[in-house]
C-alpha atoms as a PDB file:
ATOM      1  CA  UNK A   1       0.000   0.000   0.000  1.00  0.00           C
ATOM      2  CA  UNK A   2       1.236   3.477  -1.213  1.00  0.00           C
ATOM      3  CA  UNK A   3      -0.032   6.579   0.388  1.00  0.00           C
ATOM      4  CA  UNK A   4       0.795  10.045  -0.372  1.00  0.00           C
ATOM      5  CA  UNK A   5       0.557  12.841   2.263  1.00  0.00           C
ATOM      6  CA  UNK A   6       0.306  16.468   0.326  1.00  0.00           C
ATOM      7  CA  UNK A   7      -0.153  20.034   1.778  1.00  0.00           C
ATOM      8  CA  UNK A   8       1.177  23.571   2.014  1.00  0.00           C
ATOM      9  CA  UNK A   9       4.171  24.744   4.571  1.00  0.00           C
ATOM     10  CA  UNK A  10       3.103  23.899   8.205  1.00  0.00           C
ATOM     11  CA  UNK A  11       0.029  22.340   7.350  1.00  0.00           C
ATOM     12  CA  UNK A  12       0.635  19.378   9.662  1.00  0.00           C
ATOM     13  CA  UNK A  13       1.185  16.956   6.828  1.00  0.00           C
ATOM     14  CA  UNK A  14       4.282  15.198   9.140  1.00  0.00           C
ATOM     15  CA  UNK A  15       2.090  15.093  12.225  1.00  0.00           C
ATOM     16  CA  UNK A  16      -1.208  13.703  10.034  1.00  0.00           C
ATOM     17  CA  UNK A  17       1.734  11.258   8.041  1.00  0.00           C
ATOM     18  CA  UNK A  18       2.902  10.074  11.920  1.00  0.00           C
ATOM     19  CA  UNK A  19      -0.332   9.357  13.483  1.00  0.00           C
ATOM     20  CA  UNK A  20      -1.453   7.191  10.475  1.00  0.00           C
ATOM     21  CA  UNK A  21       1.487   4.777  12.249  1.00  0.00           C
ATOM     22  CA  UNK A  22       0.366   5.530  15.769  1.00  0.00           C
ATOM     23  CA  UNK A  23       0.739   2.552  17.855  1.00  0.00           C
ATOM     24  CA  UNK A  24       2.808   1.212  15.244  1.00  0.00           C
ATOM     25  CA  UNK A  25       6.742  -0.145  15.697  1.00  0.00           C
ATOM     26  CA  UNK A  26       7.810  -1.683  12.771  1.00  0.00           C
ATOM     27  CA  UNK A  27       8.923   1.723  11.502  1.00  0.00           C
ATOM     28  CA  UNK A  28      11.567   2.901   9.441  1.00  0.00           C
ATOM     29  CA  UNK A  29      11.489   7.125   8.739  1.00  0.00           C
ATOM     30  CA  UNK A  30      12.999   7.687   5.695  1.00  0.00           C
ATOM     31  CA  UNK A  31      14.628  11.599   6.299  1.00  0.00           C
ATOM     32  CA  UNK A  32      15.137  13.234   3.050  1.00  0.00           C
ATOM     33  CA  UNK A  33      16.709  16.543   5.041  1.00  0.00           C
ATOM     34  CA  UNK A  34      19.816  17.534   5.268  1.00  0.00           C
ATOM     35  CA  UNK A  35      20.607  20.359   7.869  1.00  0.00           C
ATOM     36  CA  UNK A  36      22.579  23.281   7.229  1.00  0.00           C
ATOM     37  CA  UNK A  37      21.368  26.086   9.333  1.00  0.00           C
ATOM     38  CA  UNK A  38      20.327  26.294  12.853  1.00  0.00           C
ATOM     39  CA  UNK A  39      16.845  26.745  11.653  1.00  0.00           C
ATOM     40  CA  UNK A  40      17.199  23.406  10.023  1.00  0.00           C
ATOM     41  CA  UNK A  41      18.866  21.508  12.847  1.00  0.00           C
ATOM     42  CA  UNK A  42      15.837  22.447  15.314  1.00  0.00           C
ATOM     43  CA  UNK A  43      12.996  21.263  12.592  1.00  0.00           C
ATOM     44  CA  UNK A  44      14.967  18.218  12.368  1.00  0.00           C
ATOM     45  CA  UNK A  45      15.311  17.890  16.493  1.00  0.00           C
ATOM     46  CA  UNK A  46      11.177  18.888  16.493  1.00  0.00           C
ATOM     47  CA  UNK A  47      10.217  15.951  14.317  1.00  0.00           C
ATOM     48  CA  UNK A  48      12.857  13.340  15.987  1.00  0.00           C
ATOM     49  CA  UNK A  49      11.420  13.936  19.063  1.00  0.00           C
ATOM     50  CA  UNK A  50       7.811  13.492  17.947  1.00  0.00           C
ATOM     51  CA  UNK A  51       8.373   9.669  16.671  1.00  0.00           C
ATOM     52  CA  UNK A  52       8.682   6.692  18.819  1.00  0.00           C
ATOM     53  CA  UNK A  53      11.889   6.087  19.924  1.00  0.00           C
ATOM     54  CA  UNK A  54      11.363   2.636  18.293  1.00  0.00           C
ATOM     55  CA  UNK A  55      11.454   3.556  14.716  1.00  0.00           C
ATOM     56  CA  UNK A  56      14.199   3.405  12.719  1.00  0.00           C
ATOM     57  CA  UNK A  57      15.612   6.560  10.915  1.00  0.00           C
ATOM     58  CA  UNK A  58      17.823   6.035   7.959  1.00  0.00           C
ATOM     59  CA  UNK A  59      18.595   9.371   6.652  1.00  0.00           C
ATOM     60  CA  UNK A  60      19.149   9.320   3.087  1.00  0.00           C
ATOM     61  CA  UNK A  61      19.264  12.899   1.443  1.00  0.00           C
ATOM     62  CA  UNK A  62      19.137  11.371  -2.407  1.00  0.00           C
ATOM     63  CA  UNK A  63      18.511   8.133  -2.599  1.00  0.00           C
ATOM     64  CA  UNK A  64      15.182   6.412  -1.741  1.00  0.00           C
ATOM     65  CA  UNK A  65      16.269   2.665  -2.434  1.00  0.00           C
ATOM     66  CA  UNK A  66      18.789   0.405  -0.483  1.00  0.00           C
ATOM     67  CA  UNK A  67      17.536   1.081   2.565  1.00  0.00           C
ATOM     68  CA  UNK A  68      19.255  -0.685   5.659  1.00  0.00           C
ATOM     69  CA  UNK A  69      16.245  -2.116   7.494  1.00  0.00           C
ATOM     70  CA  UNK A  70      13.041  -3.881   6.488  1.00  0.00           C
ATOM     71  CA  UNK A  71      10.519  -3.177   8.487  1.00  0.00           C
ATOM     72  CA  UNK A  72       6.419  -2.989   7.102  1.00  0.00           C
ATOM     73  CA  UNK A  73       5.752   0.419   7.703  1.00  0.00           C
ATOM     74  CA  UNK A  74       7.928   3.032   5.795  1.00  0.00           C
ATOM     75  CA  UNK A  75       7.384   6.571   6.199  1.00  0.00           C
ATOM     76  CA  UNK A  76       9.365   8.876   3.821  1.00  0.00           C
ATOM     77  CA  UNK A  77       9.400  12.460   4.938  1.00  0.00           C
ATOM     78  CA  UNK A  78       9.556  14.334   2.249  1.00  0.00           C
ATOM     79  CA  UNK A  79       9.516  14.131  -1.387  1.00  0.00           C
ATOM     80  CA  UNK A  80      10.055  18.099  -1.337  1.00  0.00           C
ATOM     81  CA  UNK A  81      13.297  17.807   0.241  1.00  0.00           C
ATOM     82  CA  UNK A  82      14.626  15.537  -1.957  1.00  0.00           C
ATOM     83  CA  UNK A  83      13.839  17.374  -5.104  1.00  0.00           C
ATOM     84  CA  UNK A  84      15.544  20.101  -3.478  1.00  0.00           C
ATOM     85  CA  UNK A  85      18.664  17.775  -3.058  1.00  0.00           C
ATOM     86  CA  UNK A  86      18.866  16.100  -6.381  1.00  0.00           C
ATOM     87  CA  UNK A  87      18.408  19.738  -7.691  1.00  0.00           C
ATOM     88  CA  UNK A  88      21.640  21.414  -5.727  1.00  0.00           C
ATOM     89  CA  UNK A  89      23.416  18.317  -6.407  1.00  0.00           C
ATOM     90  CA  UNK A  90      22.953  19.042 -10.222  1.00  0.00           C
ATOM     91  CA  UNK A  91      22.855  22.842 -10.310  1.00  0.00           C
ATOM     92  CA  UNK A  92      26.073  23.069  -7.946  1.00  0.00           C
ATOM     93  CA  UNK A  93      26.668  26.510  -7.572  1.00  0.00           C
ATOM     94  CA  UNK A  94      24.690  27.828 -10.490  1.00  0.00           C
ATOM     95  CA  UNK A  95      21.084  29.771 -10.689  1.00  0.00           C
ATOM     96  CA  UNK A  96      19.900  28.921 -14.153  1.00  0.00           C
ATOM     97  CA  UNK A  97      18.361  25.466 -14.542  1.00  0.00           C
ATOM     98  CA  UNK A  98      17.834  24.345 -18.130  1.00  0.00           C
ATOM     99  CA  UNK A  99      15.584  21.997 -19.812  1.00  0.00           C
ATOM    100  CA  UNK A 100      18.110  19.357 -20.174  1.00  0.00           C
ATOM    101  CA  UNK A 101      18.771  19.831 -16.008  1.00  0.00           C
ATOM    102  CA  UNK A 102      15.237  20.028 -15.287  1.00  0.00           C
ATOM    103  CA  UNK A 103      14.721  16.915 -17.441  1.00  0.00           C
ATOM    104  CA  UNK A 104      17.698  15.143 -15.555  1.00  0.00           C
ATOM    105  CA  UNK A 105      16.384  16.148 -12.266  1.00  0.00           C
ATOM    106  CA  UNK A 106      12.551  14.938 -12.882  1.00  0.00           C
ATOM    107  CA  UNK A 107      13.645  11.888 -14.281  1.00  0.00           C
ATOM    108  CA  UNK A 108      16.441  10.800 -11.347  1.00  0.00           C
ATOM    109  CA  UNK A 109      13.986  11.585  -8.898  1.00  0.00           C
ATOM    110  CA  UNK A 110      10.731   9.855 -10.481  1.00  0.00           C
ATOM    111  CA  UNK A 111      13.527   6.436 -10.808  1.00  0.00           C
ATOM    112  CA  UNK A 112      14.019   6.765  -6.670  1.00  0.00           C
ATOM    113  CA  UNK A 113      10.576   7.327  -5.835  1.00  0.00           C
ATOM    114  CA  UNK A 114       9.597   4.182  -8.533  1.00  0.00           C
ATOM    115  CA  UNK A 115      11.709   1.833  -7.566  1.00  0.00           C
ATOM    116  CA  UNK A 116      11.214   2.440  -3.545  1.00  0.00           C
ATOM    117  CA  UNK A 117       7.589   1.771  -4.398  1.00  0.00           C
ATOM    118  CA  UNK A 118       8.586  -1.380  -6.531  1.00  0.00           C
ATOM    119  CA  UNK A 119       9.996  -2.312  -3.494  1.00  0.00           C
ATOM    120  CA  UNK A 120       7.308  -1.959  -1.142  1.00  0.00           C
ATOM    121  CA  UNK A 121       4.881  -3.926  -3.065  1.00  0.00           C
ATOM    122  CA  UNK A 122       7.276  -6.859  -3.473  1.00  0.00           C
ATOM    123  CA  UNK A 123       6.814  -7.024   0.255  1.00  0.00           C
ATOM    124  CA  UNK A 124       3.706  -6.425   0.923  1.00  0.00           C
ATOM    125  CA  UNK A 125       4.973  -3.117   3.418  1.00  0.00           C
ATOM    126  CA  UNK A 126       3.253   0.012   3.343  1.00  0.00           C
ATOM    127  CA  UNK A 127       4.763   3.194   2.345  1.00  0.00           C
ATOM    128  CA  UNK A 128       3.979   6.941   3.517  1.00  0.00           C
ATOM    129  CA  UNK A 129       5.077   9.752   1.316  1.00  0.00           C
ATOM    130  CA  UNK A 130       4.987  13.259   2.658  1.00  0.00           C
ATOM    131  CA  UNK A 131       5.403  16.195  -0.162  1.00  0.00           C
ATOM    132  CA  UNK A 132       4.427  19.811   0.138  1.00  0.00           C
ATOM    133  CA  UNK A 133       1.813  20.842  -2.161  1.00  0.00           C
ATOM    134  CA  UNK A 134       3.783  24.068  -4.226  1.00  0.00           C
ATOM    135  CA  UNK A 135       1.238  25.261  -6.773  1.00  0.00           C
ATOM    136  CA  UNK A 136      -1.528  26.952  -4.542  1.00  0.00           C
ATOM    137  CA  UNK A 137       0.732  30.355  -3.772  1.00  0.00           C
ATOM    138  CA  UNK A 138       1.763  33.228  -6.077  1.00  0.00           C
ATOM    139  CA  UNK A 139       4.021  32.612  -9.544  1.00  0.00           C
ATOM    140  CA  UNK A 140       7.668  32.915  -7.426  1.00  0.00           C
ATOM    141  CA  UNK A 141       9.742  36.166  -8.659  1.00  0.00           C
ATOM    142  CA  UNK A 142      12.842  34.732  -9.761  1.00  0.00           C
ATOM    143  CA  UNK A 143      14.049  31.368 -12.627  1.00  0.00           C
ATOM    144  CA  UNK A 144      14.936  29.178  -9.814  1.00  0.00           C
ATOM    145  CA  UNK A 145      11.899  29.392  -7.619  1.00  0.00           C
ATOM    146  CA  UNK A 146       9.668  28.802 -11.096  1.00  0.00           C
ATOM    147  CA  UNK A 147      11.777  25.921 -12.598  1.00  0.00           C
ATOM    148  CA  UNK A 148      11.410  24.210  -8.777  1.00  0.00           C
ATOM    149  CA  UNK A 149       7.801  24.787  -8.259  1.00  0.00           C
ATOM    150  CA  UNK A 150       7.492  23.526 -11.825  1.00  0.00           C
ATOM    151  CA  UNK A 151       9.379  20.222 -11.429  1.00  0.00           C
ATOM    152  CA  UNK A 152       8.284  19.467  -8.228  1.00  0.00           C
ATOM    153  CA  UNK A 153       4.328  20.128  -9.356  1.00  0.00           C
ATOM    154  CA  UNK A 154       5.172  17.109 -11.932  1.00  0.00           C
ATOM    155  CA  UNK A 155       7.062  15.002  -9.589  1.00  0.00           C
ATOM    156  CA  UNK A 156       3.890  15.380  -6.999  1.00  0.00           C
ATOM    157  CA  UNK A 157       1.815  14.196  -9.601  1.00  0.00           C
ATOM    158  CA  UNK A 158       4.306  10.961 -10.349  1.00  0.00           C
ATOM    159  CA  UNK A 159       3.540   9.905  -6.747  1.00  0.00           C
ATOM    160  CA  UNK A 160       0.202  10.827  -6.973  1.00  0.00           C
ATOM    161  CA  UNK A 161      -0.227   8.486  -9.797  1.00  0.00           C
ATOM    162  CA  UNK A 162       1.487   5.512  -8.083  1.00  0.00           C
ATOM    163  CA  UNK A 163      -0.088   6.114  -4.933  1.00  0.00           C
ATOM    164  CA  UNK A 164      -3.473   3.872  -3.860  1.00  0.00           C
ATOM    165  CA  UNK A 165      -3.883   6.194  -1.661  1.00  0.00           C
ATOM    166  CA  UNK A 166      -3.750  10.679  -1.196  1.00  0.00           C
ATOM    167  CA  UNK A 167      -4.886  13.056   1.521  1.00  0.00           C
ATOM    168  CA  UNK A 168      -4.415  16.752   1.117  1.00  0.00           C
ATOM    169  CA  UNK A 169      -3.879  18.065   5.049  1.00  0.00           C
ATOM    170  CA  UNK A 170      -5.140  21.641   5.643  1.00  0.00           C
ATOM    171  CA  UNK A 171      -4.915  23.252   9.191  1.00  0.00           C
ATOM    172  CA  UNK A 172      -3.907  19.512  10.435  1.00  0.00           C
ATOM    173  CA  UNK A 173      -6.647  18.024   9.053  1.00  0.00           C
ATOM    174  CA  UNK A 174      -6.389  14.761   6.340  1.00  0.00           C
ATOM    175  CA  UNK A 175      -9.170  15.017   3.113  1.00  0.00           C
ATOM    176  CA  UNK A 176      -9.173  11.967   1.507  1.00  0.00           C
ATOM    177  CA  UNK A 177      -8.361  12.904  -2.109  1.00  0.00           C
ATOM    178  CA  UNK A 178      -7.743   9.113  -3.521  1.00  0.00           C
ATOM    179  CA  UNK A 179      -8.265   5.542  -2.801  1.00  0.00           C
END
């Protein structure tokens, strides 16, 4: 079973994504983050100390697959984070991202999140993917904010499609939107 979480910026979408798992133990958290601010580092502290201290956390900022522990729950938080990585990783230092890049990106990224959900079905687990939903706010200012809310609009829709499962959270609260 595949199930997308989707939402906007503090929505709740980790919260609603960890208390589908309540009472759960079999847990691995798949953390897409990687901190380089203080700003980061205390998000990352927040959510750690949220989950049971049973889960497992293998923190894996660009690849989704080869994960060190099988478990039957996994719960990857988030799919915007790792867009975000895959796209630094191929920009480097630059701020124009081209076609070919944006191509590159979009396609690495849909390959991760694809075979991590070949995966899961093999074994019958269930998987929890949490992305931010980027399309609802104002057309961003500059290329780089466009190109990203562009590519990760598409790659939303990727796990959208091989989800069985989608809620939209708004103000902490899960709509059903598939399945």
């Amino acid at each position: 079973m595949i199930t997308l979480i989707t939402g906007g910026a503090r929505s709740g979408k980790s919260s609603f994504a960890e208390n589908l798992l309540e009472g759960k133990s079999d847990v691995t958290y798949i953390a897409t983050s990687q901190v380089y601010d203080d700003e980061m580092k205390e998000r990352v502290r927040q959510h750690k100390l949220r989950r049971p201290q049973e889960w497992n956390t293998w923190e894996s900022p660009l690849k989704l697959r080869d994960c060190p522990y099988k478990t039957s729950y996994y719960l990857l938080d988030c799919l915007t984070l790792l867009t975000t990585n895959h796209t630094f990783d191929i920009l480097k230092d630059g701020d124009h991202i081209s076609p070919e890049m944006q191509e590159e990106i979009e396609k690495k990224i849909k390959a991760e999140i694809f075979a991590l959900c070949q995966d899961v079905r093999k074994t019958s687990s269930h998987l929890i993917m949490v992305t931010n939903e980027v399309g609802y706010s104002i057309v961003p200012e500059n290329h780089l904010s466009r190109v990203f809310r562009d590519i990760q609009g598409r790659i939303n829709q990727y796990a959208a499609e091989l989800a069985d499962r989608a809620y939209i959270v708004i103000c902490g609260q899960g709509v059903l939107i598939k399945g």
